[in-house]
Protein backbone atom coordinates (compact mmCIF):
# COMPACT_ATOMS: atom_id res chain seq x y z
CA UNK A 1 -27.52 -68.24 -16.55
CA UNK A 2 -27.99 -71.75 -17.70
CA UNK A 3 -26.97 -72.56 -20.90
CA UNK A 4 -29.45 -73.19 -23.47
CA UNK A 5 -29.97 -75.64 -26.66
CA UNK A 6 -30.37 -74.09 -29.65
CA UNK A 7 -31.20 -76.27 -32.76
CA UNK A 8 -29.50 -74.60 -36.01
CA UNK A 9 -30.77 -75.24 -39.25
CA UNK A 10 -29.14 -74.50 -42.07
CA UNK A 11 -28.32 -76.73 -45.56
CA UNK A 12 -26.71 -77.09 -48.61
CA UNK A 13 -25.57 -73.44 -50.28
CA UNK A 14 -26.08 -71.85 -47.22
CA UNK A 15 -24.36 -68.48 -46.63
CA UNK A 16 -20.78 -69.01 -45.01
CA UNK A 17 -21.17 -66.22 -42.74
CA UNK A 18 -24.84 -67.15 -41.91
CA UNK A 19 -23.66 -70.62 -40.79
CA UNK A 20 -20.12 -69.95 -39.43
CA UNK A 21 -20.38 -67.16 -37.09
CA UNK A 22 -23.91 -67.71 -35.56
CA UNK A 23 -22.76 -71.31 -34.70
CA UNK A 24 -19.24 -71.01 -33.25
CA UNK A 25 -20.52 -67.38 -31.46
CA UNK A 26 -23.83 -69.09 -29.80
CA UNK A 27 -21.34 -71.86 -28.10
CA UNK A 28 -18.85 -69.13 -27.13
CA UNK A 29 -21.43 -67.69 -24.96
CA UNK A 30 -21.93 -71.08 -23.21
CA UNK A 31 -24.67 -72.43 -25.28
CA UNK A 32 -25.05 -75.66 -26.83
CA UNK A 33 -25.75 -75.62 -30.33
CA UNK A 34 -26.54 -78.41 -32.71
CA UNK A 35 -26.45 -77.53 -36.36
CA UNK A 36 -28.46 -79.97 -38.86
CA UNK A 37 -29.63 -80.16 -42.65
CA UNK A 38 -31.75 -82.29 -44.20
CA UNK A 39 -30.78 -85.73 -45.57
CA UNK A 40 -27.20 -85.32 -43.99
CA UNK A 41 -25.91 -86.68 -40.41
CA UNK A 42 -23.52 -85.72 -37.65
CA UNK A 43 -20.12 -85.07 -39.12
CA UNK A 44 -21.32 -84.70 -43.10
CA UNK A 45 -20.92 -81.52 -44.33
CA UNK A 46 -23.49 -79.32 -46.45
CA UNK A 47 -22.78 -78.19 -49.85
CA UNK A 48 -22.89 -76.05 -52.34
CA UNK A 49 -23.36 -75.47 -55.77
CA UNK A 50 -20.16 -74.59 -56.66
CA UNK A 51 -18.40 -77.39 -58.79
CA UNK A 52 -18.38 -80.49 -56.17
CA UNK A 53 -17.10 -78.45 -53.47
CA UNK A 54 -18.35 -79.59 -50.11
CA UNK A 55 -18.15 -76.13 -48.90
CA UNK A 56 -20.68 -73.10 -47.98
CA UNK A 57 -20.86 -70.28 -50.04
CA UNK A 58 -19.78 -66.82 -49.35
CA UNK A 59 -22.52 -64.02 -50.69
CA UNK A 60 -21.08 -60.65 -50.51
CA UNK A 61 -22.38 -56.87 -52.02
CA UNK A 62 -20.32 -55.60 -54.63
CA UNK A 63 -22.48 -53.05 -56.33
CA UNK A 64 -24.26 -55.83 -58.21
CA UNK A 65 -28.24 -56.45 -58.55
CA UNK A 66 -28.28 -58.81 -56.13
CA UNK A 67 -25.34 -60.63 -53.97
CA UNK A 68 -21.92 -62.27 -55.71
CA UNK A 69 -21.20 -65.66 -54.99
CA UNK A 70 -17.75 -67.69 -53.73
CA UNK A 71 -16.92 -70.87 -52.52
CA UNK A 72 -16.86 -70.94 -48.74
CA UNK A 73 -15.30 -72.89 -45.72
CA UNK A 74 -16.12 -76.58 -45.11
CA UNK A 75 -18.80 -77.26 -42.19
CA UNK A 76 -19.22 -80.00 -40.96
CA UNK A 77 -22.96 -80.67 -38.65
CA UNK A 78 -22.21 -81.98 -35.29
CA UNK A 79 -26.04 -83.08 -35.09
CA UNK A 80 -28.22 -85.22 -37.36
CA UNK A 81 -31.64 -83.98 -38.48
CA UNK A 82 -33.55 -86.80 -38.69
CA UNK A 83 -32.76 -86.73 -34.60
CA UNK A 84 -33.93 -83.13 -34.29
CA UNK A 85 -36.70 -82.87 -31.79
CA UNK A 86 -38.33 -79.25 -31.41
CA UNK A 87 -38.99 -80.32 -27.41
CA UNK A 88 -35.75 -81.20 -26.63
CA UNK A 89 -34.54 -77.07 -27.59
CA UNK A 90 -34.69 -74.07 -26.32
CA UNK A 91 -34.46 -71.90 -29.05
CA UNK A 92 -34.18 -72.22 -32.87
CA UNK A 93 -31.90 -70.24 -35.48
CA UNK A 94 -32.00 -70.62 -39.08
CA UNK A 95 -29.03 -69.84 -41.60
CA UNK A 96 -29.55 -68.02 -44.75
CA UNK A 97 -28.09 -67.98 -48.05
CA UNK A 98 -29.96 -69.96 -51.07
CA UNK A 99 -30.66 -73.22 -48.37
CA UNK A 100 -33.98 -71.88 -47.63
CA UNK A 101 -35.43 -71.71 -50.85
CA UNK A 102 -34.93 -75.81 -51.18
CA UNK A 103 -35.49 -76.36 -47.21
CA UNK A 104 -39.06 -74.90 -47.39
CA UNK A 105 -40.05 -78.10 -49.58
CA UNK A 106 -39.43 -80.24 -46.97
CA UNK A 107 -42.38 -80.82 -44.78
CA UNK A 108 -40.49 -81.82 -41.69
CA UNK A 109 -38.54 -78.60 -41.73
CA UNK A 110 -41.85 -76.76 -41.42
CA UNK A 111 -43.12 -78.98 -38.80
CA UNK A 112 -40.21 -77.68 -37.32
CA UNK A 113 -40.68 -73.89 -37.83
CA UNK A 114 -44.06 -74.46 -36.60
CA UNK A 115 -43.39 -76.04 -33.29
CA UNK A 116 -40.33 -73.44 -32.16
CA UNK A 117 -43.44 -70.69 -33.16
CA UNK A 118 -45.97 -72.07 -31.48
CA UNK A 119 -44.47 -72.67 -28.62
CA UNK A 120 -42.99 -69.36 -28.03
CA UNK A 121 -39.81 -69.87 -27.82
CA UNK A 122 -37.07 -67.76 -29.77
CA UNK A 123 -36.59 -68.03 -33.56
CA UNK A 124 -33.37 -66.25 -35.15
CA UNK A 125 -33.78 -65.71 -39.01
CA UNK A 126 -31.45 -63.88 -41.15
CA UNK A 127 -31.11 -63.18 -44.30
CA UNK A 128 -33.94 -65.66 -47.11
CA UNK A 129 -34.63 -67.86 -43.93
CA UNK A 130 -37.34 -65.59 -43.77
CA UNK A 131 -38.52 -67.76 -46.74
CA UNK A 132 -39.05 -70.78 -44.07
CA UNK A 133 -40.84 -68.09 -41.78
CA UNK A 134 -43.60 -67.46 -44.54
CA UNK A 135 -44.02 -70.81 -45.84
CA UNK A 136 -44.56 -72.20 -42.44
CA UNK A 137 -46.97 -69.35 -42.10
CA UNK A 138 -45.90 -68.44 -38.58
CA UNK A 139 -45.58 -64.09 -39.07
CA UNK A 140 -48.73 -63.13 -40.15
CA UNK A 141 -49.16 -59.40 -38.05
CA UNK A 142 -45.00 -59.62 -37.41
CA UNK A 143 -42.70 -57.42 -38.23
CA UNK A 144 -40.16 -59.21 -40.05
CA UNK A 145 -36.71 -58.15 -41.70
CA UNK A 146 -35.17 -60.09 -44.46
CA UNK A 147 -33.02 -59.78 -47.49
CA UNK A 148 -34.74 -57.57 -49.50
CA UNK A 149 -35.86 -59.68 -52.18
CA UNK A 150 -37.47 -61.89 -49.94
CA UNK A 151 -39.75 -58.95 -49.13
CA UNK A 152 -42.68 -60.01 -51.18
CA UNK A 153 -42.79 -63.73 -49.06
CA UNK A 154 -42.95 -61.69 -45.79
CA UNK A 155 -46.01 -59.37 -47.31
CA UNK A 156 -47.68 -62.20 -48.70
CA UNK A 157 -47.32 -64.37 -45.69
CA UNK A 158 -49.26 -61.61 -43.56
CA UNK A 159 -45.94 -60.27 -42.15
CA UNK A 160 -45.19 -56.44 -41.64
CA UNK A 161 -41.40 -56.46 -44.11
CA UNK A 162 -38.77 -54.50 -42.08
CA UNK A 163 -36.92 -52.61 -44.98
CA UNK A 164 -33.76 -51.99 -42.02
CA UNK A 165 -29.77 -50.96 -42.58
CA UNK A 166 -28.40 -54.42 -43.60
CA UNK A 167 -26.22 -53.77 -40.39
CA UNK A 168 -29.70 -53.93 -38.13
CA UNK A 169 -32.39 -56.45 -37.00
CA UNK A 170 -35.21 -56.69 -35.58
CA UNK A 171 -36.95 -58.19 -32.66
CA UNK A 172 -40.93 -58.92 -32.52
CA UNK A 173 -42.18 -61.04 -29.82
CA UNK A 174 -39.81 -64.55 -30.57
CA UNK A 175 -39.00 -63.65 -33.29
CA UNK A 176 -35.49 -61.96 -34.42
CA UNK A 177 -34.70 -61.46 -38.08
CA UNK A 178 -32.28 -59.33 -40.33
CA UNK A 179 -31.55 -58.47 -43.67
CA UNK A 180 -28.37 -60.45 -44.34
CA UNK A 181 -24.29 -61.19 -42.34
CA UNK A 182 -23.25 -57.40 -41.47
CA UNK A 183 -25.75 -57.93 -39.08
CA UNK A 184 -24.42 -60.38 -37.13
CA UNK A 185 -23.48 -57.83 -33.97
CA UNK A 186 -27.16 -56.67 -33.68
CA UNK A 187 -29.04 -60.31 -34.53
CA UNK A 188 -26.97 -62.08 -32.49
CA UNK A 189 -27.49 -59.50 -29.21
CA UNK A 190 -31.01 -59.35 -29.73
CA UNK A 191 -30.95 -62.94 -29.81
CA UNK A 192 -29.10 -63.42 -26.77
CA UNK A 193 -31.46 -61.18 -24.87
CA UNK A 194 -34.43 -63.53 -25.92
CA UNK A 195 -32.64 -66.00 -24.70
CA UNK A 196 -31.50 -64.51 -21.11
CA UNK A 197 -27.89 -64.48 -21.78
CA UNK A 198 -26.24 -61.85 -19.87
CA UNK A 199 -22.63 -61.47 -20.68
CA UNK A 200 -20.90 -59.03 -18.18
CA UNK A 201 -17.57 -56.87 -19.08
């Protein structure tokens, strides 16, 4: 198997999970991965809200209404966005965590979504990056899993919402999406099999 690029978006108050483990697991399979936000270049590090802390932010389920929040790890992007060029990948993935709901405004970052869609090629979204997915408008008549209250962006964007165990995902034509981190085992393998990795025991 040749290895494949895979541009990863993610962005300030991104989940720490969503960013950490997708990242350093895609480049223990052999792939080369090259994470980038908007506004920041190779070596900054995203942010999040919490105080000044240039860290991600850790969203976990505690019996709450919707997700708690805690300061994360550091991350730093080994890739610059304004760099990032849709034909030069293979594949896309896209972090989730609160970084959507600002990264949708940028107009680039949809060009983006657009191209890895139309094009075919695999798109890994977990988590409210399905809130990139609708504004792009690339899932009308897909089947599309997401945190839950992202489930009226899916419907209105034409997509079929996947109400799944937050432990599954999903997999509809390129696309391969879940509902938030305990999913990583199942996003991540479905992901890999769009992509042709084979990993043998």
């Amino acid at each position: 198997m040749a290895a494949k690029k895979i541009l990863f978006l993610t962005g300030d108050f991104a989940e720490d999970y969503e960013t950490m483990v997708p990242f350093q697991a895609l480049q223990a399979v052999g792939h080369v991965v090259d994470a980038v936000c908007p506004d920041r270049k190779a070596g900054e590090r995203i942010k999040t809200a919490i105080g000044e802390r240039i860290k991600t932010a850790i969203h976990d389920f505690e019996g709450d209404q919707t997700y708690t929040e805690k300061p994360g790890h550091l991350f730093a992007l080994n890739a610059s966005f304004d760099d990032a060029d849709p034909r030069q990948y293979d594949a896309l993935a896209i972090a989730g965590g609160r970084a959507p709901e600002y990264l949708r405004l940028n107009p680039k970052v949809i060009d983006i979504v657009r191209q890895f869609a139309e094009a075919g090629k695999p798109v890994a979204a977990i988590c409210h990056a399905a809130q990139l997915l609708a504004a792009a408008d690339v899932i009308r008549g897909k089947r599309i899993s997401a945190y839950p209250a992202c489930a009226p962006e899916v419907k209105l964007a034409g997509g079929d919402y996947a109400d799944i165990p937050v432990d599954a995902a999903i997999t509809d034509g390129n696309f391969v999406t879940a509902p938030a981190w305990p999913a990583h085992p199942e996003w991540l393998r479905q992901f890999l099999v769009l992509l042709g990795t084979r990993i043998e025991l």
